[in-house]
N, C-alpha and C. Protein backbone atom coordinates (compact mmCIF):
# COMPACT_ATOMS: atom_id res chain seq x y z
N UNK A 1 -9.51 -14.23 6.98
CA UNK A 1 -9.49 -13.57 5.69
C UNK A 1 -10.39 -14.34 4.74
N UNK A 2 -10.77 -13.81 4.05
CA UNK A 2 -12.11 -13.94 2.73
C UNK A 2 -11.73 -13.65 1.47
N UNK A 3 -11.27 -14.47 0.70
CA UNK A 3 -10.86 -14.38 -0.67
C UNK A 3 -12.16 -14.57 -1.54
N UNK A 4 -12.86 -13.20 -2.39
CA UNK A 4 -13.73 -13.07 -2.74
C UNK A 4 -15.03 -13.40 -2.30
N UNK A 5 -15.93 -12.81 -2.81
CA UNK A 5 -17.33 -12.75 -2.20
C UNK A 5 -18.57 -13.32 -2.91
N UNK A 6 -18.26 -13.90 -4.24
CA UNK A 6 -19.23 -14.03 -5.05
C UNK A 6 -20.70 -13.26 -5.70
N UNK A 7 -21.23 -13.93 -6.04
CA UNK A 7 -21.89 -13.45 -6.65
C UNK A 7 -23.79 -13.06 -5.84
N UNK A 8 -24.49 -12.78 -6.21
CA UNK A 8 -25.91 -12.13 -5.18
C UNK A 8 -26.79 -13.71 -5.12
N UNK A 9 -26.79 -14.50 -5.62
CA UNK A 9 -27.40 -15.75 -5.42
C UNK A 9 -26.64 -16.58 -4.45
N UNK A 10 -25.37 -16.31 -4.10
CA UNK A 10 -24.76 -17.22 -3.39
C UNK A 10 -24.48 -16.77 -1.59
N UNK A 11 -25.23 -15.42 -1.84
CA UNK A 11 -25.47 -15.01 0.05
C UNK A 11 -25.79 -15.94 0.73
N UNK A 12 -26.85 -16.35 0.76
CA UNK A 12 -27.64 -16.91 1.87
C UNK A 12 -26.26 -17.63 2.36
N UNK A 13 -26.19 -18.79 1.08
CA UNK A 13 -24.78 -19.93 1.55
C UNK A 13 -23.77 -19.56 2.20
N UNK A 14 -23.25 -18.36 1.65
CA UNK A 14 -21.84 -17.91 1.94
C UNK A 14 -21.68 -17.50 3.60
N UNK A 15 -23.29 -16.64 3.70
CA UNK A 15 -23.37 -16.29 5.60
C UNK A 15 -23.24 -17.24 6.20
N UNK A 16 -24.00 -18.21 5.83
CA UNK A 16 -24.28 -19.81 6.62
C UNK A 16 -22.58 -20.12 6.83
N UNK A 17 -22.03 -20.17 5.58
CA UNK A 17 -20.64 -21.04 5.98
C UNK A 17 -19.81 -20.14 6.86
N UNK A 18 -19.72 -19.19 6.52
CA UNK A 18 -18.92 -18.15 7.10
C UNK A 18 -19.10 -17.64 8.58
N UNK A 19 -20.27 -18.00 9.17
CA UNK A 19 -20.95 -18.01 10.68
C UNK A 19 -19.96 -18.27 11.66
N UNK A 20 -19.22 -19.40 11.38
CA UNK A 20 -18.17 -19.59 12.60
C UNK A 20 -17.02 -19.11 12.70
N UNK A 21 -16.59 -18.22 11.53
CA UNK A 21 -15.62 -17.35 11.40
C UNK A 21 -15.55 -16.06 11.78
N UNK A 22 -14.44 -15.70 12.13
CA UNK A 22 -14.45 -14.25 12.40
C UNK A 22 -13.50 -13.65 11.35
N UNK A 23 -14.87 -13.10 10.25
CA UNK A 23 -13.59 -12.49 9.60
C UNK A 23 -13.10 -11.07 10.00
N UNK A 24 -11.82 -11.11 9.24
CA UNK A 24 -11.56 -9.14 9.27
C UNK A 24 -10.69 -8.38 8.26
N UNK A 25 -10.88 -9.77 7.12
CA UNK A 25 -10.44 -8.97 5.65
C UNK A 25 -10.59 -9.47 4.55
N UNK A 26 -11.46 -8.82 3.51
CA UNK A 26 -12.24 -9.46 2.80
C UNK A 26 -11.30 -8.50 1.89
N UNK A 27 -10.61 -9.47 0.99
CA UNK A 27 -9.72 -9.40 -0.17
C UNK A 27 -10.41 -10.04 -1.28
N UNK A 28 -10.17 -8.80 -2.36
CA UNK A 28 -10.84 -9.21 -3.77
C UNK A 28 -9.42 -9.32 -4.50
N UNK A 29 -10.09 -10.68 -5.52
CA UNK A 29 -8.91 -10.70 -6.19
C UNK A 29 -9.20 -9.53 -7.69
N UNK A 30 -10.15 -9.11 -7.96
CA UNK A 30 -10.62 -8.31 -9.01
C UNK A 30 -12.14 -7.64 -8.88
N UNK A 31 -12.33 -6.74 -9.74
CA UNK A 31 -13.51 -5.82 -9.13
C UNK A 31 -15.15 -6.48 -10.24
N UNK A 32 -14.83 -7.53 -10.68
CA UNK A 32 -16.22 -8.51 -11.34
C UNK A 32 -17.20 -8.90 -9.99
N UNK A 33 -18.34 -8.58 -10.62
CA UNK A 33 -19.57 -8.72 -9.90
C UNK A 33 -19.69 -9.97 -9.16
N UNK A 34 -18.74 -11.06 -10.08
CA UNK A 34 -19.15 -12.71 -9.15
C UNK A 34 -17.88 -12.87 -8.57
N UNK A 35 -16.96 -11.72 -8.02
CA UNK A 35 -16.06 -12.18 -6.94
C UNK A 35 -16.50 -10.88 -6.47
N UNK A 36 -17.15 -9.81 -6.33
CA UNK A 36 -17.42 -8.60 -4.97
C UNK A 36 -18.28 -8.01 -5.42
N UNK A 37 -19.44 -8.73 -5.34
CA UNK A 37 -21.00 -8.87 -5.16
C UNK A 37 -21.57 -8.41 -3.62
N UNK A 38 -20.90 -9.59 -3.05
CA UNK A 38 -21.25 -9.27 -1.29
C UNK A 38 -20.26 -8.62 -0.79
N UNK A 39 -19.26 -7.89 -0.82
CA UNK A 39 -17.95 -7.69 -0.09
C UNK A 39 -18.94 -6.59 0.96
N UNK A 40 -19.62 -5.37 0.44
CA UNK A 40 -20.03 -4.43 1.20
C UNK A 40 -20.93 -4.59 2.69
N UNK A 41 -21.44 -5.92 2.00
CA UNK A 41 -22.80 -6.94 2.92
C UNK A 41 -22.04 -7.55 4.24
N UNK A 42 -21.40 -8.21 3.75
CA UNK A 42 -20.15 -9.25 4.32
C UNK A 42 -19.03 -7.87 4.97
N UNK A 43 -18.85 -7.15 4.80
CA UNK A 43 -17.97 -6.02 5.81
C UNK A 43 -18.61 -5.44 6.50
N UNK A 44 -19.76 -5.11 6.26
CA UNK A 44 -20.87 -4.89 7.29
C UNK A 44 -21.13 -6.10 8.68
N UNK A 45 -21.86 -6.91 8.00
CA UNK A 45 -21.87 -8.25 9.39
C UNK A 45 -20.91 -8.88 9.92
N UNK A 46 -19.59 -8.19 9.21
CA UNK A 46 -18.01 -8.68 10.29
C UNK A 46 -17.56 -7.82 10.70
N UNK A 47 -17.71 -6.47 10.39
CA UNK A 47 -16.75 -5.68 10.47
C UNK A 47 -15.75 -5.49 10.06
N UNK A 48 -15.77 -6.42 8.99
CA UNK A 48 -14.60 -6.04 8.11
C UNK A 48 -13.81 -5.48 7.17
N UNK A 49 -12.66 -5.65 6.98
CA UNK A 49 -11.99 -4.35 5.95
C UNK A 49 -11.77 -4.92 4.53
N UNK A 50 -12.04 -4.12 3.61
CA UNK A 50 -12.24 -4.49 1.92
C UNK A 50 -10.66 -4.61 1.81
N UNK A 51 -10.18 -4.70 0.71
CA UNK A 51 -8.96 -4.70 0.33
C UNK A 51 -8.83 -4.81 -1.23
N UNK A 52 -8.67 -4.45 -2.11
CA UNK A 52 -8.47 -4.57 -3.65
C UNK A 52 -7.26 -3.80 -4.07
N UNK A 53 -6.90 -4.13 -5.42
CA UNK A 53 -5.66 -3.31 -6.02
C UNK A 53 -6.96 -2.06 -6.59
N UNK A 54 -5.41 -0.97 -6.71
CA UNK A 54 -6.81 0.31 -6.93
C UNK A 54 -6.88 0.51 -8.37
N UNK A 55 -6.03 -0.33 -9.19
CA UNK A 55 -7.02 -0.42 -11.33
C UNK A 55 -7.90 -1.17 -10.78
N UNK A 56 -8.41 -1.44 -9.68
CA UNK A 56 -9.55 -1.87 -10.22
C UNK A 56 -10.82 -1.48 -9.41
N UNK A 57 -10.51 -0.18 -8.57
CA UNK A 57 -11.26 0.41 -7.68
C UNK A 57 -12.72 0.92 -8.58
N UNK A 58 -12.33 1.71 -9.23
CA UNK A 58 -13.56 2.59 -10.31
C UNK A 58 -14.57 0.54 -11.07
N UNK A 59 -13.67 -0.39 -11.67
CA UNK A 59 -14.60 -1.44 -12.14
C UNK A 59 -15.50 -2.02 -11.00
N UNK A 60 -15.08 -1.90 -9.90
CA UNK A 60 -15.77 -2.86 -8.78
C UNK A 60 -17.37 -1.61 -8.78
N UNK A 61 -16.94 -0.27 -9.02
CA UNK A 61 -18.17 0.59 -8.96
C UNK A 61 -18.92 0.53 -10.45
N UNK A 62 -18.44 -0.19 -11.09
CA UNK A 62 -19.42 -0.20 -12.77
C UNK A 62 -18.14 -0.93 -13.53
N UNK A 63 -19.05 -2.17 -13.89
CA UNK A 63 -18.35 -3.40 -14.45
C UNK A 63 -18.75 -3.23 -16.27
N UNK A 64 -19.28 -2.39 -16.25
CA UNK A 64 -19.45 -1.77 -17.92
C UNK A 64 -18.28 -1.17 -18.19
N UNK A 65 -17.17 -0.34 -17.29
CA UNK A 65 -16.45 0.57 -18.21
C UNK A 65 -15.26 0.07 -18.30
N UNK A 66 -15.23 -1.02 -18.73
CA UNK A 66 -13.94 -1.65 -19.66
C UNK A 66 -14.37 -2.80 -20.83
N UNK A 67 -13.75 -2.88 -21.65
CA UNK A 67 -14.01 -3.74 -22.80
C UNK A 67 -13.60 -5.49 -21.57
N UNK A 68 -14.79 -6.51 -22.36
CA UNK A 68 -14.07 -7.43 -22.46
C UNK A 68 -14.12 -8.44 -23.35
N UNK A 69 -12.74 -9.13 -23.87
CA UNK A 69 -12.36 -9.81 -25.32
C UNK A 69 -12.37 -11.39 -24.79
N UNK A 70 -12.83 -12.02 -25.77
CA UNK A 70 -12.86 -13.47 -25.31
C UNK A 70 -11.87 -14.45 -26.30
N UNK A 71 -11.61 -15.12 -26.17
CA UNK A 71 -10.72 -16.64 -26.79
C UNK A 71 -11.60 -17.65 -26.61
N UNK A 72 -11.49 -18.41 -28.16
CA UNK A 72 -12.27 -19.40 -28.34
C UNK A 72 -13.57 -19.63 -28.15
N UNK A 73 -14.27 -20.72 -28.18
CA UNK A 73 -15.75 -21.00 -28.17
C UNK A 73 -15.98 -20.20 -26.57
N UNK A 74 -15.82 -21.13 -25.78
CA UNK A 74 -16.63 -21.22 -24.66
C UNK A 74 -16.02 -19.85 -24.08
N UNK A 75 -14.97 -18.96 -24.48
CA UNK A 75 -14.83 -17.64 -23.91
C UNK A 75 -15.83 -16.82 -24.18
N UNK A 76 -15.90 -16.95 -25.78
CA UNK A 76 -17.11 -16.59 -26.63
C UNK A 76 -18.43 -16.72 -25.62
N UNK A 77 -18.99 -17.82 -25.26
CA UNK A 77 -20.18 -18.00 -24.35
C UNK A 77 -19.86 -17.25 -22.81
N UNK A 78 -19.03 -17.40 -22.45
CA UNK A 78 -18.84 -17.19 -20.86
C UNK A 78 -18.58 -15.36 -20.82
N UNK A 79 -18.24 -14.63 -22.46
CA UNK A 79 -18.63 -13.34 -22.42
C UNK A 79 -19.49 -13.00 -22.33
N UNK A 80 -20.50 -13.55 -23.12
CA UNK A 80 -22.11 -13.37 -23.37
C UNK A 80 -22.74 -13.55 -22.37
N UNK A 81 -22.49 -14.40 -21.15
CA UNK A 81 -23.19 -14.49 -20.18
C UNK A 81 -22.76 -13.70 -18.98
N UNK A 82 -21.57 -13.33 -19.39
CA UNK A 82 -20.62 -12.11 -18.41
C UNK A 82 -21.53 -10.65 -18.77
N UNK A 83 -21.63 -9.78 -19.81
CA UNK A 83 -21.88 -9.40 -20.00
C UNK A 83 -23.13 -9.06 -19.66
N UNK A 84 -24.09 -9.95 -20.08
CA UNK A 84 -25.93 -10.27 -19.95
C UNK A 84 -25.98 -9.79 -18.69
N UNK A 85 -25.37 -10.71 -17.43
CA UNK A 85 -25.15 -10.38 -15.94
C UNK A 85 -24.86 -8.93 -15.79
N UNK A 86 -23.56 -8.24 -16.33
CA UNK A 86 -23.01 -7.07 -15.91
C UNK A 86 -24.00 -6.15 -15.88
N UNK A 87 -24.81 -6.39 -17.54
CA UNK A 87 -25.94 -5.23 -17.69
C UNK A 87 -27.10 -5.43 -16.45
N UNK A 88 -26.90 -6.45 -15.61
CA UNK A 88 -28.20 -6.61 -15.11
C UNK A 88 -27.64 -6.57 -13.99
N UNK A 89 -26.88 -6.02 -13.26
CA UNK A 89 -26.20 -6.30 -11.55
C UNK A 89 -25.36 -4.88 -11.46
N UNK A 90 -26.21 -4.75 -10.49
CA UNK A 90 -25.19 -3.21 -9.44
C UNK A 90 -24.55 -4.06 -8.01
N UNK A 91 -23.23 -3.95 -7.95
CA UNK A 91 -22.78 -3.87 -6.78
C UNK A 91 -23.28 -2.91 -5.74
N UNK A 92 -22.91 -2.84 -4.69
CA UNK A 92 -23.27 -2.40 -3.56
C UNK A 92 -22.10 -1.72 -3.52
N UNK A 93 -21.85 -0.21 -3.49
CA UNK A 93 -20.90 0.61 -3.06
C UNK A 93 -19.93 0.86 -2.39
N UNK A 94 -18.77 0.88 -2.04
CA UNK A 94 -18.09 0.69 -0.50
C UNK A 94 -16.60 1.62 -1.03
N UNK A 95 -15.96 1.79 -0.08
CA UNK A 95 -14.83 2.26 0.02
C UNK A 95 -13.79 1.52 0.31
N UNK A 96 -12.84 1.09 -0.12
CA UNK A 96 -11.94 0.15 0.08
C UNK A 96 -10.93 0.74 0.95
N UNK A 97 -10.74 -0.01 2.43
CA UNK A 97 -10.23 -0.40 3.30
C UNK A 97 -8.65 0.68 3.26
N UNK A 98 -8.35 -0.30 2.19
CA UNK A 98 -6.60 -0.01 1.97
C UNK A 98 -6.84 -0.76 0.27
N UNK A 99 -5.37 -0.60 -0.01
CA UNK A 99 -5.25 -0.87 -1.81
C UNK A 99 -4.44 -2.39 -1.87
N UNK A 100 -4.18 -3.39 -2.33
CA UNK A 100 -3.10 -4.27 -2.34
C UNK A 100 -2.08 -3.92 -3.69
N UNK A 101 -1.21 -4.63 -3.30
CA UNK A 101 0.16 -4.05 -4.21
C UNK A 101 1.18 -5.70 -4.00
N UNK A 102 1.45 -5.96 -5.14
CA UNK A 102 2.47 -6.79 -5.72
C UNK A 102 3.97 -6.81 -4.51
N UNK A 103 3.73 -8.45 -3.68
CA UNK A 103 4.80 -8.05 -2.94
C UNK A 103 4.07 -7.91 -1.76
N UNK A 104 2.86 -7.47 -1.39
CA UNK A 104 2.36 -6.74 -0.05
C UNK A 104 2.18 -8.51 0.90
N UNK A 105 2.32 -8.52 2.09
CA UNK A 105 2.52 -9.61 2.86
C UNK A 105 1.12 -8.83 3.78
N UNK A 106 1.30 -10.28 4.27
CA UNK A 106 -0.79 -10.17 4.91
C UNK A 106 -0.42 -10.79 6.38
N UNK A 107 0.71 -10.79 6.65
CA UNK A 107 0.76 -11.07 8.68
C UNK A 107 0.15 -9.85 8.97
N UNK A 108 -0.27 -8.89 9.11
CA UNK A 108 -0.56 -7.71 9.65
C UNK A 108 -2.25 -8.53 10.16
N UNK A 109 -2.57 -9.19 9.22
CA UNK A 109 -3.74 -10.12 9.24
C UNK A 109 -3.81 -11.46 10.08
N UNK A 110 -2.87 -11.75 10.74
CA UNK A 110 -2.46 -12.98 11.13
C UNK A 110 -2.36 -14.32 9.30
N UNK A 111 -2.37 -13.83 8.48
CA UNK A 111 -2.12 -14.79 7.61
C UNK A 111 -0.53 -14.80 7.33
N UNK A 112 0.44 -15.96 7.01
CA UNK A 112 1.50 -15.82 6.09
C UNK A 112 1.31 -16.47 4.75
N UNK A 113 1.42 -14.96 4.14
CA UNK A 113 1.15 -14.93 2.79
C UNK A 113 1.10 -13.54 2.09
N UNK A 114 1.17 -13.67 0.65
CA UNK A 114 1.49 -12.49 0.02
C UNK A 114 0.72 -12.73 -1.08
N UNK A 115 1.02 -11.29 -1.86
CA UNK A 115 -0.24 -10.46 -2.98
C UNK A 115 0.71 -10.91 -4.06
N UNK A 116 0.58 -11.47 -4.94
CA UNK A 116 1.22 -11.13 -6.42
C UNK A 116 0.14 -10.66 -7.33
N UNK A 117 0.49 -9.72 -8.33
CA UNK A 117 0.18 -8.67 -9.20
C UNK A 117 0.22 -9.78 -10.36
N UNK A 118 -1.37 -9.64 -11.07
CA UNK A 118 -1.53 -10.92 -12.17
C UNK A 118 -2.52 -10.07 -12.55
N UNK A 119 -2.21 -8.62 -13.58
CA UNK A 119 -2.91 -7.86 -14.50
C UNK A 119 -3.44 -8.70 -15.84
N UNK A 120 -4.61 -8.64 -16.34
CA UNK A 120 -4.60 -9.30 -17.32
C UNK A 120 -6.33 -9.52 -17.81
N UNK A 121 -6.48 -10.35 -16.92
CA UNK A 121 -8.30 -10.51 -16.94
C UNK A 121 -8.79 -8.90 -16.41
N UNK A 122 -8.40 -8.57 -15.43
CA UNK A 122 -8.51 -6.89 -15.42
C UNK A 122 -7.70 -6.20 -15.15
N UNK A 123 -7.21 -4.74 -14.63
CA UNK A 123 -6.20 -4.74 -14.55
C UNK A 123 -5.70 -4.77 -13.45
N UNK A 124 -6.45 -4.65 -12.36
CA UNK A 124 -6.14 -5.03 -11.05
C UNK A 124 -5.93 -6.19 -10.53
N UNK A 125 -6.12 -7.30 -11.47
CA UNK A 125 -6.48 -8.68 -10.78
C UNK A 125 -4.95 -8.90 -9.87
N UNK A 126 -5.32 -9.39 -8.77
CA UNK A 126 -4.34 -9.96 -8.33
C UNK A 126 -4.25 -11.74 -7.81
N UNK A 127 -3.44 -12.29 -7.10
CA UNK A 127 -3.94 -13.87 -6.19
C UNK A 127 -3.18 -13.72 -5.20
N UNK A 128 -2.83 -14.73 -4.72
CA UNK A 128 -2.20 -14.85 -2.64
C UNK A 128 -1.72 -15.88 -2.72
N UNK A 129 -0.34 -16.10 -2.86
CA UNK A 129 0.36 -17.24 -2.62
C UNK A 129 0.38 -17.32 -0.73
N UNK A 130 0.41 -18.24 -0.51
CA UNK A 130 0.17 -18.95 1.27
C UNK A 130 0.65 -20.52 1.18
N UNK A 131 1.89 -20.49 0.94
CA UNK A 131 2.73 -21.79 1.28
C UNK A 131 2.93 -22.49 -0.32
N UNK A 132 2.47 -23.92 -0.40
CA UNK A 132 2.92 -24.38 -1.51
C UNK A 132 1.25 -24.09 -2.61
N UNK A 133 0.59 -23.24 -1.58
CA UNK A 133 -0.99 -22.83 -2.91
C UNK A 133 -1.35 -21.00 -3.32
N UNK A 134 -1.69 -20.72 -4.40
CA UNK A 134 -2.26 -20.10 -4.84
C UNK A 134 -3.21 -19.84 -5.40
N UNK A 135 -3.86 -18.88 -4.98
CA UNK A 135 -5.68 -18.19 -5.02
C UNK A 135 -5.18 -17.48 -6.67
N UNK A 136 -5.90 -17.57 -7.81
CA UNK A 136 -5.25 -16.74 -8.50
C UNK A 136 -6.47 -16.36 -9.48
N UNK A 137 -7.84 -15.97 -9.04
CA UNK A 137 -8.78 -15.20 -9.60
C UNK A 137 -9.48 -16.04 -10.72
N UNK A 138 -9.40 -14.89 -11.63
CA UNK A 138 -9.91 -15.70 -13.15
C UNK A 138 -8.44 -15.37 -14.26
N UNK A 139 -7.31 -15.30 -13.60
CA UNK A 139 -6.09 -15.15 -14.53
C UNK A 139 -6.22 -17.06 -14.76
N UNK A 140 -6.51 -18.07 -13.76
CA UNK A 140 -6.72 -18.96 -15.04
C UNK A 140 -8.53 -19.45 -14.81
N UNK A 141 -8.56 -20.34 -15.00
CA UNK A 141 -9.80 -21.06 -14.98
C UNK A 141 -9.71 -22.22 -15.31
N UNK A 142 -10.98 -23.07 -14.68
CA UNK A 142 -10.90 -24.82 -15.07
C UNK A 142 -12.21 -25.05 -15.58
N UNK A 143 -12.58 -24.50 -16.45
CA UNK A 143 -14.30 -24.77 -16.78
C UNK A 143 -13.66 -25.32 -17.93
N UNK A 144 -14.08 -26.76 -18.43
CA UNK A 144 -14.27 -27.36 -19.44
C UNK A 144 -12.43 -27.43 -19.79
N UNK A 145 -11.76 -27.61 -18.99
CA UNK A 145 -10.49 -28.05 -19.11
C UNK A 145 -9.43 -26.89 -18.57
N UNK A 146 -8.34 -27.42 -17.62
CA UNK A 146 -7.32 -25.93 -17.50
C UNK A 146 -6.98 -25.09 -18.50
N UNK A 147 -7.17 -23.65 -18.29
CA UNK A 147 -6.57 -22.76 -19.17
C UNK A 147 -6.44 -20.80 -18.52
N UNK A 148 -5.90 -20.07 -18.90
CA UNK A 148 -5.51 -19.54 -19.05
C UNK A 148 -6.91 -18.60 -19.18
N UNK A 149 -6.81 -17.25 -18.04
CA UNK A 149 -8.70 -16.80 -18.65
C UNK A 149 -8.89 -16.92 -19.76
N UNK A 150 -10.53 -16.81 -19.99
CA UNK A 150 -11.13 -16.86 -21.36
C UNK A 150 -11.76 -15.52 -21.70
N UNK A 151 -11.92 -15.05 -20.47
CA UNK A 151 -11.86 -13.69 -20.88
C UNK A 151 -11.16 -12.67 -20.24
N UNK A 152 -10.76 -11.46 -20.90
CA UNK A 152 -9.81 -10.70 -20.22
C UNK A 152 -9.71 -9.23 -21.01
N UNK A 153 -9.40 -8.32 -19.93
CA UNK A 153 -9.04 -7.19 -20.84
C UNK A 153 -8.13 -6.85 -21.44
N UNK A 154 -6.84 -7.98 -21.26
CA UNK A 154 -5.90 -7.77 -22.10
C UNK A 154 -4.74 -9.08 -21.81
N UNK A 155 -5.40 -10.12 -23.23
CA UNK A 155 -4.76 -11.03 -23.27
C UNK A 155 -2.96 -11.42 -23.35
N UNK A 156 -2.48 -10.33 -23.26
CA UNK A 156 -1.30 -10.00 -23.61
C UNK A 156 -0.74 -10.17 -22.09
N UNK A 157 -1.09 -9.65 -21.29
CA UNK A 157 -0.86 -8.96 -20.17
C UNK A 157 -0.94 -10.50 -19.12
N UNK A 158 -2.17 -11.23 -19.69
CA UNK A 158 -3.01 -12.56 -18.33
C UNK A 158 -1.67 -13.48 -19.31
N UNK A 159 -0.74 -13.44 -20.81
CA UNK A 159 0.29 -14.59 -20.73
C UNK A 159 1.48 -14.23 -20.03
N UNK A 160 1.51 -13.08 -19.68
CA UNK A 160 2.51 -12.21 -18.73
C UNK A 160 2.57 -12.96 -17.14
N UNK A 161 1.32 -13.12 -16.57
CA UNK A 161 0.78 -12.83 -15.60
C UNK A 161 0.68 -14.73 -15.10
N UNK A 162 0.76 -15.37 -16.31
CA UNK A 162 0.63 -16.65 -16.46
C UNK A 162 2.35 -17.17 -16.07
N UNK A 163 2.69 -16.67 -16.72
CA UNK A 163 4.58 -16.55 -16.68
C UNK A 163 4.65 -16.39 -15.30
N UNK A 164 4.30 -15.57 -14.92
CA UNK A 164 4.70 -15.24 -13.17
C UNK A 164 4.54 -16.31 -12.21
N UNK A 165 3.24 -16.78 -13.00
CA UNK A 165 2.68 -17.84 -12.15
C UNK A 165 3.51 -19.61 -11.73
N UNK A 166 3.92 -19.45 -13.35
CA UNK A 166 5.26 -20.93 -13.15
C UNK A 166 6.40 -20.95 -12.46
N UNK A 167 6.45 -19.17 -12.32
CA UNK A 167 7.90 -19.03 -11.60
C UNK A 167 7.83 -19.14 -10.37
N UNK A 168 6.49 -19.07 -9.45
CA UNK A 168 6.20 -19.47 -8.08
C UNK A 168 6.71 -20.44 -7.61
N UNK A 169 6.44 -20.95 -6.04
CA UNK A 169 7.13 -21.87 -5.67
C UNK A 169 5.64 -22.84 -5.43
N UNK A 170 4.52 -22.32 -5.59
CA UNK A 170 3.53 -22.76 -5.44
C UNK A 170 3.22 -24.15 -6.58
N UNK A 171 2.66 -25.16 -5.74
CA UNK A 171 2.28 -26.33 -6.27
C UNK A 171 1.07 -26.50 -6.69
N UNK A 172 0.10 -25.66 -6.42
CA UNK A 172 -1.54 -26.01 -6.78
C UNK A 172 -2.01 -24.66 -6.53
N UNK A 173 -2.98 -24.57 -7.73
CA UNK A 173 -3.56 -23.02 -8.03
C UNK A 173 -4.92 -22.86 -7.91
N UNK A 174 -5.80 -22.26 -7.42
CA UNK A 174 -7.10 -22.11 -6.95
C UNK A 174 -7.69 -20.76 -8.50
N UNK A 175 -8.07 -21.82 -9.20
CA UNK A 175 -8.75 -20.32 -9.92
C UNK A 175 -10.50 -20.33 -9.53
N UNK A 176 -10.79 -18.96 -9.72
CA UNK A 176 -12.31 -18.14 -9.29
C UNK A 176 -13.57 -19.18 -9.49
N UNK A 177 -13.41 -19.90 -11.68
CA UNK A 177 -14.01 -20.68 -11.68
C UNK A 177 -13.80 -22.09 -11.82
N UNK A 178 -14.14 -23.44 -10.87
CA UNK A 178 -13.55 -24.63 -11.66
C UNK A 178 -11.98 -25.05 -10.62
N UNK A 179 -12.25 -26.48 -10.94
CA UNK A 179 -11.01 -26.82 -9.61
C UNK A 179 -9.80 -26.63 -9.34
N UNK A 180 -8.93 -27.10 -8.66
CA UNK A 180 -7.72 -26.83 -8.26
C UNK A 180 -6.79 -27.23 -9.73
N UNK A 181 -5.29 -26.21 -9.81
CA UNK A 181 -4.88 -26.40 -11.04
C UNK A 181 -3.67 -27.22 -10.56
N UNK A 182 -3.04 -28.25 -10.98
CA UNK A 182 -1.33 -28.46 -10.24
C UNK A 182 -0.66 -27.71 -11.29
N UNK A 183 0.76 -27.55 -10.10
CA UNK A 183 1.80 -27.37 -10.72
C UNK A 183 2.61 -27.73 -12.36
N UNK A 184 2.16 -29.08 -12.68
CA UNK A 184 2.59 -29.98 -13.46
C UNK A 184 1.27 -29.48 -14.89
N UNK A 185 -0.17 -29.10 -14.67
CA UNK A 185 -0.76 -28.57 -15.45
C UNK A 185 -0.22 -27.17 -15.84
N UNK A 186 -0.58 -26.24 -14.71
CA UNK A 186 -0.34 -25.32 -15.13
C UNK A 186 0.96 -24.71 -16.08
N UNK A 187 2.18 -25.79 -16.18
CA UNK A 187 3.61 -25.70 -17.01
C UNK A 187 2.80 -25.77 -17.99
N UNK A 188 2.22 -26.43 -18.62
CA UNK A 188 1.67 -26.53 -20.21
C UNK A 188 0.75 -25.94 -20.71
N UNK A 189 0.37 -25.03 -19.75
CA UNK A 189 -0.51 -23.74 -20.43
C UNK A 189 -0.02 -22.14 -20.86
């Protein structure tokens, strides 16, 4: 399994690493251009199956048709450069596989692990708890210190979604941009 795809500059790398793998399910945690950029590319040369929640089926096909609101300085910047990108990047088209859903378990995949539902940065976003870690998109981020996205379509929704996240049993959090979060951080955000 393939938790996001990044962005169109980061192909070459991503084939290279991904060579000795066999994937056969390329799970987005949200439909932004720098996590399913390659998903269509990358399901092609594995054969593999897409997977996304479906709010966010129509954004993964045009990352223009939702507002997005930023917090603070550097949300402020990391919109502007979100944006700049959006206007300038078409995904590659595809049909998604199957839908994920809050709760949905991924042995069917040989993984143990599950989908939790973390609406907020979009509305589909979701992450994958798998033991004591969680994958959890851009609901937070570590650029220039842990926090809570900086941008989102509905900040209301990612402190919701943040809440969910403390109540896990998970010890360390993988957000989209920026390093691993602990347990012990993420309480104070």
């Amino acid at each position: 399994m393939l938790v996001d795809t990044g962005r169109e500059s980061t192909r070459a790398g991503l084939l290279e690493a991904l060579r000795p793998w066999n994937i056969e399910l390329i799970l987005l945690t949200h439909g932004h251009f720098d996590h399913a950029y390659n998903a269509a590319f990358l399901a092609r040369k594995f054969g593999a199956k897409i997977a996304l929640h479906k709010a966010d089926e129509a954004l993964v096909r045009d990352n223009r048709i939702r507002a997005i609101h930023s917090r603070g300085l550097l949300g402020y910047l990391i919109r502007k450069v979100s944006i700049s990108n959006i206007n300038k990047t078409h995904i590659e088209s595809f049909e998604p596989d199957f839908y994920l859903q809050d709760g949905q378990g991924l042995e069917p995949f040989g993984v143990d692990a599950r989908i939790i539902g973390l609406p907020g940065h979009t509305a589909g976003s979701i992450g994958v708890i798998a033991g004591g870690a969680c994958i959890v998109g851009d609901t937070l981020m570590n650029m220039g210190g842990a926090s809570r996205a900086r941008i989102a379509e509905d900040f209301e929704a990612v402190g919701q979604s943040v809440e969910l996240l403390k109540r896990t049993a998970a010890e360390v959090y993988y957000p989209g941009h920026g390093g691993p979060i602990s347990r012990k951080r993420l309480l104070k955000l």
